[in-house]
C-alpha atoms as a PDB file:
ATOM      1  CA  UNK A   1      32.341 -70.748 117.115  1.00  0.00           C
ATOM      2  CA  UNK A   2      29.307 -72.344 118.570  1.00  0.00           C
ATOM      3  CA  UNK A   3      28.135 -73.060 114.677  1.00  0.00           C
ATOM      4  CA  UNK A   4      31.471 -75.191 114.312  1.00  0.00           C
ATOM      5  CA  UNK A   5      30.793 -76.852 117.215  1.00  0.00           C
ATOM      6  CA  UNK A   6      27.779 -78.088 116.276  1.00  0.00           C
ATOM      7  CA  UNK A   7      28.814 -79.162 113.197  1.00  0.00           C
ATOM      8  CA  UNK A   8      32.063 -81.034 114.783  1.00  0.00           C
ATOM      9  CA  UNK A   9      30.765 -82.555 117.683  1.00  0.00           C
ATOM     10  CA  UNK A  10      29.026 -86.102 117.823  1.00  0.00           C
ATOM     11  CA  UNK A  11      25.457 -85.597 118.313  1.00  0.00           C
ATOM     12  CA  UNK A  12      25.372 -89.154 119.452  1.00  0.00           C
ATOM     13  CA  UNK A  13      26.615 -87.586 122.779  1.00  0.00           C
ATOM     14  CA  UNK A  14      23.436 -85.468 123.268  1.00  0.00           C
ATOM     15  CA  UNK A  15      21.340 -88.901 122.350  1.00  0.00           C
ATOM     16  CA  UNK A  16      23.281 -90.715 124.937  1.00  0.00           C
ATOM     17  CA  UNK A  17      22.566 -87.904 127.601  1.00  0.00           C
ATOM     18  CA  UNK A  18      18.594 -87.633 126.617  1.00  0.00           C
ATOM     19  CA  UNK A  19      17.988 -91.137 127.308  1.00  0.00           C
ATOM     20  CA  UNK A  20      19.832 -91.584 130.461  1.00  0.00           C
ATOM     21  CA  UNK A  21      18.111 -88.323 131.769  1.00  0.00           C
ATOM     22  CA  UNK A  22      14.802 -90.732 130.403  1.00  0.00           C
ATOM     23  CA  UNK A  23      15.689 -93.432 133.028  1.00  0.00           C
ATOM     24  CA  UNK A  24      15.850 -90.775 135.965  1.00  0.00           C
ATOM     25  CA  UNK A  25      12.382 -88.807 134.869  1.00  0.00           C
ATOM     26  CA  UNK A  26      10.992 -92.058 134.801  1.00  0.00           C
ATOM     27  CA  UNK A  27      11.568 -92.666 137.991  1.00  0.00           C
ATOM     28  CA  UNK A  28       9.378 -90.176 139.469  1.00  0.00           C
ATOM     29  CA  UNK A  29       6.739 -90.075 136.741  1.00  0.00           C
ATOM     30  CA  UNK A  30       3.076 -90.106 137.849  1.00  0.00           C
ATOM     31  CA  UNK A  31       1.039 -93.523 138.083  1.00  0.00           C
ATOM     32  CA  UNK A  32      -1.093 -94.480 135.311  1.00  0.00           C
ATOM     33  CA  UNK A  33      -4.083 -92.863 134.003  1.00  0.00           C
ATOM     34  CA  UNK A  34      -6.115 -95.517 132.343  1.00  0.00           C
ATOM     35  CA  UNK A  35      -7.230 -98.759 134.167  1.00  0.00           C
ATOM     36  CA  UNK A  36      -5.555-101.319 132.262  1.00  0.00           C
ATOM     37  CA  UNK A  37      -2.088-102.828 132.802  1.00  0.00           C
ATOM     38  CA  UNK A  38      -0.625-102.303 129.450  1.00  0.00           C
ATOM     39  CA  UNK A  39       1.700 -99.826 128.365  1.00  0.00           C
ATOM     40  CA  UNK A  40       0.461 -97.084 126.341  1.00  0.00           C
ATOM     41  CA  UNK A  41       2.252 -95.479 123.434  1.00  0.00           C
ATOM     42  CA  UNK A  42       1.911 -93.179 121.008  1.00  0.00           C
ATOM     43  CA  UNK A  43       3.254 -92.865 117.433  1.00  0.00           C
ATOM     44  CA  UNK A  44       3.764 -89.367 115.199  1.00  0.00           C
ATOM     45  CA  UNK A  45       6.053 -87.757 112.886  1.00  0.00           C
ATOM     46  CA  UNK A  46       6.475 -83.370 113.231  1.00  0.00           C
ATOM     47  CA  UNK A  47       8.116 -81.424 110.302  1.00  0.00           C
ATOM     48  CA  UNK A  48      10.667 -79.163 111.011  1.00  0.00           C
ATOM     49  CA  UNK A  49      10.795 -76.288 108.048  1.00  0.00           C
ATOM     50  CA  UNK A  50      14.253 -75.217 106.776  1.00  0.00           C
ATOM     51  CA  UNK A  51      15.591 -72.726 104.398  1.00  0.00           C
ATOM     52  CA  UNK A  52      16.697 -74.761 101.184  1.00  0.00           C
ATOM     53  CA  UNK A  53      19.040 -71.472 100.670  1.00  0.00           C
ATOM     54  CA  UNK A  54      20.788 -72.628 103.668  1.00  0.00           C
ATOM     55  CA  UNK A  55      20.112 -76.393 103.900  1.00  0.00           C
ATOM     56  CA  UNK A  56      20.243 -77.352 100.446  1.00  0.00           C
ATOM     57  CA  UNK A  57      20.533 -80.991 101.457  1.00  0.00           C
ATOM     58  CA  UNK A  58      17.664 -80.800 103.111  1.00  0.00           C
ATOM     59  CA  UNK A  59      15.544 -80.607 100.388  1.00  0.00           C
ATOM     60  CA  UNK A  60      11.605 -81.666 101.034  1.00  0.00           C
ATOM     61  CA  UNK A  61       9.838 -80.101  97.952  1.00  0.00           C
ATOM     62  CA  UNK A  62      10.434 -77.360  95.070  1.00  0.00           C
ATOM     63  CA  UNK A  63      10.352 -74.638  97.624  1.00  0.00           C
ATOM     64  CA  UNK A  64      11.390 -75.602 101.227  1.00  0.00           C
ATOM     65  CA  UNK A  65      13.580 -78.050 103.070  1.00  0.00           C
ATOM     66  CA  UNK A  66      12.998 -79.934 106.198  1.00  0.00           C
ATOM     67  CA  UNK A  67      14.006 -82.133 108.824  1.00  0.00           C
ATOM     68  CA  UNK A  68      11.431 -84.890 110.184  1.00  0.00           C
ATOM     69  CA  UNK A  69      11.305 -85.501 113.839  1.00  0.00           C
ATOM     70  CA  UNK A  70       9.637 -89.006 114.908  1.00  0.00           C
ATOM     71  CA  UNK A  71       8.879 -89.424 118.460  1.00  0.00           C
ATOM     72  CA  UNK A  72       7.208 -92.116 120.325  1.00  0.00           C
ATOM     73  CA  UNK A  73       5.440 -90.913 123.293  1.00  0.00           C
ATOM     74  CA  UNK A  74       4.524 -92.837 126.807  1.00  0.00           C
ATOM     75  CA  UNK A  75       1.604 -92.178 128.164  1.00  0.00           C
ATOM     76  CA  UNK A  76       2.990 -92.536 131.747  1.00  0.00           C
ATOM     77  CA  UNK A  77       3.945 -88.952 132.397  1.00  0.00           C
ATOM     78  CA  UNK A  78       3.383 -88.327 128.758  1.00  0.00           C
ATOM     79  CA  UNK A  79       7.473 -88.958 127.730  1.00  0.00           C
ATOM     80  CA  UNK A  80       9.256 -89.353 125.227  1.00  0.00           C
ATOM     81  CA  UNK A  81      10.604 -93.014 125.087  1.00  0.00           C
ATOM     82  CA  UNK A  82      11.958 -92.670 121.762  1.00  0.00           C
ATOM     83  CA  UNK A  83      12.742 -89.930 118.955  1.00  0.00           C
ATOM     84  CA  UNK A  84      14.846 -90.355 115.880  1.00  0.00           C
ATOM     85  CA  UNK A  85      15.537 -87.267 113.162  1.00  0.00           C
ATOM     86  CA  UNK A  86      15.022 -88.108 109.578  1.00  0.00           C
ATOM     87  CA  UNK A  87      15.186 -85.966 106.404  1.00  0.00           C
ATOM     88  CA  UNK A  88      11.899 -84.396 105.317  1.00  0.00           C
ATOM     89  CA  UNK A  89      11.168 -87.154 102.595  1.00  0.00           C
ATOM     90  CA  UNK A  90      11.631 -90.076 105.108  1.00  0.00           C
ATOM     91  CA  UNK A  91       8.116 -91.154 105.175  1.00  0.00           C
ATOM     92  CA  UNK A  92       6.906 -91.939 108.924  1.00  0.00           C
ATOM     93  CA  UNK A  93       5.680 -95.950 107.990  1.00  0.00           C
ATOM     94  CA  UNK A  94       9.603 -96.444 107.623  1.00  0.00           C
ATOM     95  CA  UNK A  95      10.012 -95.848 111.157  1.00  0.00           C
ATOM     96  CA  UNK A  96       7.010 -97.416 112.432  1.00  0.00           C
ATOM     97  CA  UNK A  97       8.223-100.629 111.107  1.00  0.00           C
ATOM     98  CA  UNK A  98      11.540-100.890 112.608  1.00  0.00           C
ATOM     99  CA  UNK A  99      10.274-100.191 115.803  1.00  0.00           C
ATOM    100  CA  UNK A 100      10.195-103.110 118.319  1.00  0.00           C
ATOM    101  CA  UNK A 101       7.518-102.841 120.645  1.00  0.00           C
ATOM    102  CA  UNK A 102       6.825-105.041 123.550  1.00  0.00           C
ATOM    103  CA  UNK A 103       3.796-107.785 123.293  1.00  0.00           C
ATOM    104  CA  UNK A 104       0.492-106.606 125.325  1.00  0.00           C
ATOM    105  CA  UNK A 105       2.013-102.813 124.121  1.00  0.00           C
ATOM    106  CA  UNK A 106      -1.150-100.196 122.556  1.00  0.00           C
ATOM    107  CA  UNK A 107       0.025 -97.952 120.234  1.00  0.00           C
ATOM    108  CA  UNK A 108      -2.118 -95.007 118.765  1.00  0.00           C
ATOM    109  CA  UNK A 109      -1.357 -93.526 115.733  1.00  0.00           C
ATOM    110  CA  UNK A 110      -3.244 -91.561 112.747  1.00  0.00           C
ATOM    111  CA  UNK A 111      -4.077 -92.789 109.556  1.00  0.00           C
ATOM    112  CA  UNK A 112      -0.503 -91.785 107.884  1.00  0.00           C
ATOM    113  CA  UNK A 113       0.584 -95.344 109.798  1.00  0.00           C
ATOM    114  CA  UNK A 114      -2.002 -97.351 107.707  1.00  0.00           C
ATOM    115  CA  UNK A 115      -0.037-100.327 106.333  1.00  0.00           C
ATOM    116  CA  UNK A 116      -2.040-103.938 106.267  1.00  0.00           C
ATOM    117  CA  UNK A 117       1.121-105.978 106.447  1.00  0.00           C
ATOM    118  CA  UNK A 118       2.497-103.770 109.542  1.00  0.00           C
ATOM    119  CA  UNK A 119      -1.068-104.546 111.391  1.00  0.00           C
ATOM    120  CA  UNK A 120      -0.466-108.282 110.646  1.00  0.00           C
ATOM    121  CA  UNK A 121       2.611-108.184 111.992  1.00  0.00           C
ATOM    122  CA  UNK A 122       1.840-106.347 114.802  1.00  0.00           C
ATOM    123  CA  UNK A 123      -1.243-108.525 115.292  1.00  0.00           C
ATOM    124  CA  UNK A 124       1.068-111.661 115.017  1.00  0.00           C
ATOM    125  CA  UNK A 125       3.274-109.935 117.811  1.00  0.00           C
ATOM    126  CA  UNK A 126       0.532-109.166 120.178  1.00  0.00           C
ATOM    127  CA  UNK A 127       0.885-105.354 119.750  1.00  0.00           C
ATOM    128  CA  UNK A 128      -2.167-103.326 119.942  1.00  0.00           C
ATOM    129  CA  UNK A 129      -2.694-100.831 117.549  1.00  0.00           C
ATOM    130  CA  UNK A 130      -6.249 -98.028 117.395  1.00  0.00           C
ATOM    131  CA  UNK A 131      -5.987 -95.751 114.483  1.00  0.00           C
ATOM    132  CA  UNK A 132      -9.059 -93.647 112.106  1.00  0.00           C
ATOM    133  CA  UNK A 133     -10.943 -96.327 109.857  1.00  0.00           C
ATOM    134  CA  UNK A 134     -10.420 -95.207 106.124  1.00  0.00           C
ATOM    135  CA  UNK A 135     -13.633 -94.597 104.807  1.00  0.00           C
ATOM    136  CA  UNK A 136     -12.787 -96.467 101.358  1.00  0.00           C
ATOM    137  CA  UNK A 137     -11.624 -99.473 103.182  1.00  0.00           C
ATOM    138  CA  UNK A 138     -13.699-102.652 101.846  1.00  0.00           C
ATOM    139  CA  UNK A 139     -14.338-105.002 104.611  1.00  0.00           C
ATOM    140  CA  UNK A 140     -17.055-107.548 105.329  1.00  0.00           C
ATOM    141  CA  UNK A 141     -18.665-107.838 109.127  1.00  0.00           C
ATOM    142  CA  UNK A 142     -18.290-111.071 111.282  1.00  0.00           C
ATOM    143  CA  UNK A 143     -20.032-109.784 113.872  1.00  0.00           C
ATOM    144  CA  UNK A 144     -21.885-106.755 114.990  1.00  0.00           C
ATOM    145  CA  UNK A 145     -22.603-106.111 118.649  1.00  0.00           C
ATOM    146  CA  UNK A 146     -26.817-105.216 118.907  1.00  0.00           C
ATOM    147  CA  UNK A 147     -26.953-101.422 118.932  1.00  0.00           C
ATOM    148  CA  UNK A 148     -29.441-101.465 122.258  1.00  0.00           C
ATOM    149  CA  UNK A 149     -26.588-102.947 124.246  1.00  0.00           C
ATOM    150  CA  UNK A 150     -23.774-100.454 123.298  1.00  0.00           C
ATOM    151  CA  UNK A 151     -23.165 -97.179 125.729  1.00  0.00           C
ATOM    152  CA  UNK A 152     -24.739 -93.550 124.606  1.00  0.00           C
ATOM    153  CA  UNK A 153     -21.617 -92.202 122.649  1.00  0.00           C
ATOM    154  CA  UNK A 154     -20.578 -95.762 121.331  1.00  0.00           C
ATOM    155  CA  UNK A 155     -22.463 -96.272 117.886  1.00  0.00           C
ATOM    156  CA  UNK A 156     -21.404 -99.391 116.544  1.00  0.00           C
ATOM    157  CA  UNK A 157     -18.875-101.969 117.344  1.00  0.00           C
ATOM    158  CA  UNK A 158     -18.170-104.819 114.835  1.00  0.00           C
ATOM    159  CA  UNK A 159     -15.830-107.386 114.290  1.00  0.00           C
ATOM    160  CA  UNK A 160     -14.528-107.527 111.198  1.00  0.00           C
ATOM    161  CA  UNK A 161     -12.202-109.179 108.166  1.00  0.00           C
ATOM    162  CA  UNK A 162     -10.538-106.625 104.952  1.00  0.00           C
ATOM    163  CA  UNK A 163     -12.794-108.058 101.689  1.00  0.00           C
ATOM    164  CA  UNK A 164      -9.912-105.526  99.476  1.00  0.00           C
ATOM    165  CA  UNK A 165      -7.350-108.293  97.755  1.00  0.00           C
ATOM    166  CA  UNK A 166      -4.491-106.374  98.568  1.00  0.00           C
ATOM    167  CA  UNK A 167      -5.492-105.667 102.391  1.00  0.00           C
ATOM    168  CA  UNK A 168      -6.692-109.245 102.813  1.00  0.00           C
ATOM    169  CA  UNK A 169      -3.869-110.674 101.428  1.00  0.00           C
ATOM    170  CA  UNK A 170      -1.229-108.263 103.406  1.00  0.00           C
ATOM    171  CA  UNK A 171      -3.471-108.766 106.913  1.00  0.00           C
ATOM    172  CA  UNK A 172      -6.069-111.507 107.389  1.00  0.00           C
ATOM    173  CA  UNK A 173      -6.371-110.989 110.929  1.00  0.00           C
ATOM    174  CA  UNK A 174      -9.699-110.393 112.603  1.00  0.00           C
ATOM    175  CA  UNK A 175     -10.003-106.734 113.159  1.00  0.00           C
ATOM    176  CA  UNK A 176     -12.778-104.392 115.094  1.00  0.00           C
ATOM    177  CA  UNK A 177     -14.546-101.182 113.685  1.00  0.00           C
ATOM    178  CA  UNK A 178     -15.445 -99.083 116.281  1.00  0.00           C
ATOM    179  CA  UNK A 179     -17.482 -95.498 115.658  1.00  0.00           C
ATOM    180  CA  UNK A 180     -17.870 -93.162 118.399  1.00  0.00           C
ATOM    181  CA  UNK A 181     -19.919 -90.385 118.776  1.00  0.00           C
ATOM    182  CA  UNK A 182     -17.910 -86.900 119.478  1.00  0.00           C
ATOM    183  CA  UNK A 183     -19.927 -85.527 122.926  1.00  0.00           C
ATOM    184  CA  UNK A 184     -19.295 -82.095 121.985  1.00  0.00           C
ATOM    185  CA  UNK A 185     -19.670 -81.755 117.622  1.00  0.00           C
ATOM    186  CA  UNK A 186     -21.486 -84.864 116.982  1.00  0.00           C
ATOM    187  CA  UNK A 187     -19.200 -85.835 114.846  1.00  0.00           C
ATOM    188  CA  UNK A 188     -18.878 -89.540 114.008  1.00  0.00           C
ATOM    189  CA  UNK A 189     -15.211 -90.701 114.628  1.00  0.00           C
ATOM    190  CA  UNK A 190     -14.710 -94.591 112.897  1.00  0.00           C
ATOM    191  CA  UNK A 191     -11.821 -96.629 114.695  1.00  0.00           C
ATOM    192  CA  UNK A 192      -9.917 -99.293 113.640  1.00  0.00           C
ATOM    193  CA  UNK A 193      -8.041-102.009 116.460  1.00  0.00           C
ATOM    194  CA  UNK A 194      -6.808-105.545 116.483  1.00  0.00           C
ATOM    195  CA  UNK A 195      -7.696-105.395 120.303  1.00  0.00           C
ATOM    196  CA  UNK A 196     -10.869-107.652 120.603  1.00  0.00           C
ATOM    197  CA  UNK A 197     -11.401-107.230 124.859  1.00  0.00           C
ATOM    198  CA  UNK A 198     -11.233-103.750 125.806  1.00  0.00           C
ATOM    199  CA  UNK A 199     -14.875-102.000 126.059  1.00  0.00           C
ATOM    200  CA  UNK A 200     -15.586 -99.673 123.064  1.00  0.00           C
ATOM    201  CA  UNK A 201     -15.588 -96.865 125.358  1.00  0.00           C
ATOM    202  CA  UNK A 202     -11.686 -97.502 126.351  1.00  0.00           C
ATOM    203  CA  UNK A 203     -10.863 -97.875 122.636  1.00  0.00           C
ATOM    204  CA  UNK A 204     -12.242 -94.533 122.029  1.00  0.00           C
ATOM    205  CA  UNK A 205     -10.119 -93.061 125.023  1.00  0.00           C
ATOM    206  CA  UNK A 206      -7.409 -94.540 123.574  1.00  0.00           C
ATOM    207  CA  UNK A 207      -7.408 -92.526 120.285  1.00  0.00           C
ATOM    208  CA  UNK A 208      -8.558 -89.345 122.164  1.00  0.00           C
ATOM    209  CA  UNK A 209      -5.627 -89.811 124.185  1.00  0.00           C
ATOM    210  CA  UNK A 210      -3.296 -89.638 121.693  1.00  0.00           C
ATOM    211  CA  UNK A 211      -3.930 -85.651 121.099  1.00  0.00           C
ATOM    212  CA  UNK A 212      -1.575 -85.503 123.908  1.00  0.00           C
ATOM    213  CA  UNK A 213       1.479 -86.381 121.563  1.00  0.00           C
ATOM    214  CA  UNK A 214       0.476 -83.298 119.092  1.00  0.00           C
ATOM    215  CA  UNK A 215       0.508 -81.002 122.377  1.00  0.00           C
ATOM    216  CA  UNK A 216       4.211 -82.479 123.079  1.00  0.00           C
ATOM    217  CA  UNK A 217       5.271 -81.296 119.520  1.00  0.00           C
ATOM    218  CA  UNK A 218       3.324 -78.052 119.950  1.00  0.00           C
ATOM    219  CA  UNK A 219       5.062 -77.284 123.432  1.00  0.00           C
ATOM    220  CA  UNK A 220       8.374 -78.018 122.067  1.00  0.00           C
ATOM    221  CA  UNK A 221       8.036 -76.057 118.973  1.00  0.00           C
ATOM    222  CA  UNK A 222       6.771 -73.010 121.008  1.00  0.00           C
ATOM    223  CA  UNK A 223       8.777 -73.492 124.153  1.00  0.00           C
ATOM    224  CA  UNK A 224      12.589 -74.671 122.571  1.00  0.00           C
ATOM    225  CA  UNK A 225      12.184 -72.696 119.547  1.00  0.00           C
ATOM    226  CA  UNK A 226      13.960 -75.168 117.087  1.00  0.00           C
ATOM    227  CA  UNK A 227      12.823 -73.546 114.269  1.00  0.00           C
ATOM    228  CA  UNK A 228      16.539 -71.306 114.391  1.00  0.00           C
ATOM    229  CA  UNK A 229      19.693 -73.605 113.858  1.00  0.00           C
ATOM    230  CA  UNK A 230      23.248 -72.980 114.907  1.00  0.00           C
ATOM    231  CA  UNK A 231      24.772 -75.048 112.404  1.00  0.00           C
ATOM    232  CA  UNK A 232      23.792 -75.786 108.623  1.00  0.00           C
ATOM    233  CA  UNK A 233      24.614 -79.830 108.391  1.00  0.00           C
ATOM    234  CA  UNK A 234      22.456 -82.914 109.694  1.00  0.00           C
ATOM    235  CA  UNK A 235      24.731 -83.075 112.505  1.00  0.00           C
ATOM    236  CA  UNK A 236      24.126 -79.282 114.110  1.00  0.00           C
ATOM    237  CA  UNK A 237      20.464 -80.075 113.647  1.00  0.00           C
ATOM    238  CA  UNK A 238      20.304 -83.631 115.509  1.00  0.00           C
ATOM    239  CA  UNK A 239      22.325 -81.645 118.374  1.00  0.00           C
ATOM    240  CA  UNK A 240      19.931 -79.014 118.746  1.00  0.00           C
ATOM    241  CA  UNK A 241      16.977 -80.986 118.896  1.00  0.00           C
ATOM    242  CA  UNK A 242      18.518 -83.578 121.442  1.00  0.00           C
ATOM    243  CA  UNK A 243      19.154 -80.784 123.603  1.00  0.00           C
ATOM    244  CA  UNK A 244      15.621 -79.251 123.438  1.00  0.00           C
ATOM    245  CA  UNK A 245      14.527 -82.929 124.101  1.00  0.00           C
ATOM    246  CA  UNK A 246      16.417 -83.084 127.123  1.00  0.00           C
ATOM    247  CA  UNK A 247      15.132 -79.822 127.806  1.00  0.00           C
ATOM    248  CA  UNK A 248      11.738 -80.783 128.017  1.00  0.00           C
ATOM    249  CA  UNK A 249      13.035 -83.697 130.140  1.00  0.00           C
ATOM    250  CA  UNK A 250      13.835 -81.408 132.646  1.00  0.00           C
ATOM    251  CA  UNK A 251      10.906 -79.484 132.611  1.00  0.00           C
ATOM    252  CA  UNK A 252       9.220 -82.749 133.170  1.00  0.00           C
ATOM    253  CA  UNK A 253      11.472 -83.629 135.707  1.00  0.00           C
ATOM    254  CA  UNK A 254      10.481 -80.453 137.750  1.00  0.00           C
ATOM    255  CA  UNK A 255       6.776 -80.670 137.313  1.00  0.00           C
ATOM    256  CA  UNK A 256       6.768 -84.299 138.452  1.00  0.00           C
ATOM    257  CA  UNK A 257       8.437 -83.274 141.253  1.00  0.00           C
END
């Protein structure tokens, strides 16, 4: 019974419900963490695996199906502003570029959201954007700040233009390379941002901060097991998901609290 429920009712009910229970957890949500005014967002994409014995529409590869669940996170409270359930092969650039995000907005993302002509446009926009550098990006250096005036765990921080023709031609925007030093492996982490005025240090917070978007799919995957579905069509699965959305809302809600 509950199966044909799922399947029957409009899941754009349980949307409707998630964001208005948005607009009361946001009224309660903690101050912000970083100094700067600007919002603070966060970008990713989370497969959910499926049986392709029971979801044969969902198909993703030879051998398993799956549902793709994009989320854009706020760093204010760490919420969910936006989510939006795609099949498997949807590829996550797709979304990113229908978003509309305010101007003076920083979004993090990972390299899957590389896309030249999306950075122009953002640029263009006034969006902020910090991703990983791609270490077979061509690119020639307009400027390079001296090394002996740069902070311990900062170690270089240049301005620079895409020498590639594609990537020059898509995005000919002055961009900044930033490579941080990781205080506890060493490792050497290379940044990419159209934001010219922030300190290297708050880029590189930036991107660290954006770990806390993987955590949001890990504690929904582990506390609202979705990976069972009452229902086998698209429209059981966006129900589900809504409600463990709102779910986590709520938990939010109380914590805040």
């Amino acid at each position: 019974s509950l199966s044909y429920a799922n399947a029957h009712r409009p899941w754009e009910l349980y949307q409707d419900l998630f964001y208005k229970t948005l607009e009361k957890v946001r009224m309660v949500a903690p101050t912000k963490k970083f100094s700067f005014q600007n919002k603070l967002l966060s970008l990713d994409a989370s497969i959910i695996e499926l049986s392709l014995a029971i979801f044969p529409w969902a198909d993703f590869n030879r051998t398993k199906g799956a549902v793709k669940l994009h989320l854009l996170l706020d760093h204010d409270g760490y919420l969910p502003q936006y989510a939006l359930i795609t099949e498997g092969k949807v590829h996550e650039i797709n979304v990113a570029r229908k978003l509309n995000l305010p101007a003076h907005s920083i979004i993090a993302i990972d390299r899957g959201y590389i896309d030249y002509e999306l950075f122009s446009n953002w640029t263009d926009q006034k969006v902020w954007f910090v991703t990983k550098f791609k270490s077979n990006t061509r690119y020639n250096v307009r400027y390079k700040t001296p090394i002996d005036t740069l902070p311990e765990n900062i170690l270089a921080d240049e301005l620079i233009q895409f020498s590639g023709k594609t990537s020059r031609q898509k995005c000919n925007h002055t961009l900044r390379r930033v490579v941080v030093r990781h205080p506890e492996t060493d490792e050497e982490i290379e940044l990419l941002t159209n934001n010219l005025k922030f300190e290297p240090q708050t880029i590189a917070a930036i991107y660290k901060d954006r770990w806390q978007i993987e955590m949001f799919f890990k504690a929904l995957k582990q506390n609202m097991k979705i990976k069972t579905f009452i229902g086998t069509n698209m429209n059981a699965i966006q129900i589900q998901i809504c409600t463990a959305l709102i779910a986590m809302l709520l938990v939010k809600y109380l914590q805040f609290l």
